[in-house]
Protein backbone atom coordinates (compact mmCIF):
# COMPACT_ATOMS: atom_id res chain seq x y z
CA UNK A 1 0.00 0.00 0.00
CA UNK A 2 2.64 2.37 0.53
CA UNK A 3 4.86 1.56 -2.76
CA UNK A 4 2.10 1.55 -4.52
CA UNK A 5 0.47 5.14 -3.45
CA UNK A 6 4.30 6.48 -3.72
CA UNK A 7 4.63 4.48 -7.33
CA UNK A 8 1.31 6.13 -8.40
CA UNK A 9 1.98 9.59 -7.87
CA UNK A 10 5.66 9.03 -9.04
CA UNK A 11 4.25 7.95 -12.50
CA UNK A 12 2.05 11.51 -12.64
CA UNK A 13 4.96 13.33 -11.80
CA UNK A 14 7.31 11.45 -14.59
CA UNK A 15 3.92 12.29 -17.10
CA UNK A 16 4.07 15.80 -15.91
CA UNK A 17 7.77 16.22 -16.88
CA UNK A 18 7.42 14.67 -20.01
CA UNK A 19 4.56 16.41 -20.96
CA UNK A 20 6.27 19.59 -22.02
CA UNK A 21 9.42 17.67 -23.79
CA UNK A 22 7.12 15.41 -26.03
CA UNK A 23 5.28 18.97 -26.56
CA UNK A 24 8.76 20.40 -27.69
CA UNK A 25 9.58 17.16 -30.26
CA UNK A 26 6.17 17.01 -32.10
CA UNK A 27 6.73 21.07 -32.60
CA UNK A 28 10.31 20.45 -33.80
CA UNK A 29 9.47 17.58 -36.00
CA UNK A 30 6.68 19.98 -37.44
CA UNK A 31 9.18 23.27 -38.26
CA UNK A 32 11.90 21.23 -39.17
CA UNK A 33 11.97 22.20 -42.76
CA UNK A 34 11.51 26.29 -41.18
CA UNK A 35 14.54 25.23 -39.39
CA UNK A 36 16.01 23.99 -42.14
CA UNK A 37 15.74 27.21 -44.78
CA UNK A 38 16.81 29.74 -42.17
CA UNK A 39 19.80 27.44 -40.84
CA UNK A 40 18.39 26.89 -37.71
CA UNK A 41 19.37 22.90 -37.15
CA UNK A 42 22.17 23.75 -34.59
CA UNK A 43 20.05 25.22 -32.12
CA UNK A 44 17.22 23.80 -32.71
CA UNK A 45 19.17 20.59 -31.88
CA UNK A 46 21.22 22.00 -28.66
CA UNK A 47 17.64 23.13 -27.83
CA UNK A 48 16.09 19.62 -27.95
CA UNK A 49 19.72 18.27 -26.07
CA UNK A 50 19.13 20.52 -22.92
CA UNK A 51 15.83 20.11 -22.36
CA UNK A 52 15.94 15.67 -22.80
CA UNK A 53 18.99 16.68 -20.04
CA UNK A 54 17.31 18.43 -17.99
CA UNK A 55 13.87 16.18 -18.39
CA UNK A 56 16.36 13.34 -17.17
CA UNK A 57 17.35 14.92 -14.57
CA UNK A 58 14.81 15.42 -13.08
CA UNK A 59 13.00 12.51 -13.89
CA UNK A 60 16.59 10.98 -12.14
CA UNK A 61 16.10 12.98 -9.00
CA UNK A 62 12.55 12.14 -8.86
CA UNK A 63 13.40 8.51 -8.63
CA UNK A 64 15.99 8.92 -6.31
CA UNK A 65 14.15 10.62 -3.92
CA UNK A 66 11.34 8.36 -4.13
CA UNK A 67 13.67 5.29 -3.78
CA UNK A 68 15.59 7.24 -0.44
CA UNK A 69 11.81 7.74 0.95
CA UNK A 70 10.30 4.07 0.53
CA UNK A 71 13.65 2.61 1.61
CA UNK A 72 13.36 5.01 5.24
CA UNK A 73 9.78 4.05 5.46
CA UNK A 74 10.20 0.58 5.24
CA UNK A 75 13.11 0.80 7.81
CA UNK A 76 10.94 2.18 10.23
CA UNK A 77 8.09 0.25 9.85
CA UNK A 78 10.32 -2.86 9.94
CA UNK A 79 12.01 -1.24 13.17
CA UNK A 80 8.88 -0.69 14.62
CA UNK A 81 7.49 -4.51 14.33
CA UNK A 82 11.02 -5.91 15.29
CA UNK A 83 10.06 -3.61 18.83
CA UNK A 84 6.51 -4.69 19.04
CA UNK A 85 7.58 -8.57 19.08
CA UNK A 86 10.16 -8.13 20.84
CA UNK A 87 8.12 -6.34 23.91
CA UNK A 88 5.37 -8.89 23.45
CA UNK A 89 8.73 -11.67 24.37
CA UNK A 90 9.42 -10.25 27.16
CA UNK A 91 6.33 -8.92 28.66
């Protein structure tokens, strides 16, 4: 239950970001021959390449976090079973 809330709203985040950047390509694709006559490519290409970076990145962080979050959340819980039996032994 709690991977799969934290999975959920990771996934509308990772939409979110991608959102713009897929945005971004299907507008590139359709003035690439504008691009093209004024001699554009370069940065329209170092355009694309820093935005997929940054996407990534924070995509990367995202995932990260997420990752540092369940694996804290599950220590705890795990902690606070291990105490539970163990009082219940030696009460």
């Amino acid at each position: 239950s709690v991977y799969s809330v934290a999975a959920r709203e990771q996934k509308r985040l990772e939409s979110t970001t991608k959102s713009p950047l897929f945005a971004f390509f299907s507008e590139m694709v359709t003035g690439a021959a504008v691009a093209r006559a004024f001699g554009e490519q370069r940065r329209l290409l170092e355009d694309a390449d820093r935005k997929v970076d940054d996407a990534n990145r924070t995509l990367y962080y995202l995932q990260a976090m997420t990752n540092q979050w369940l694996r804290v959340t599950m220590n705890v819980i795990g902690s606070l079973v291990t105490c539970a039996v163990v009082a219940a032994v030696l009460w």
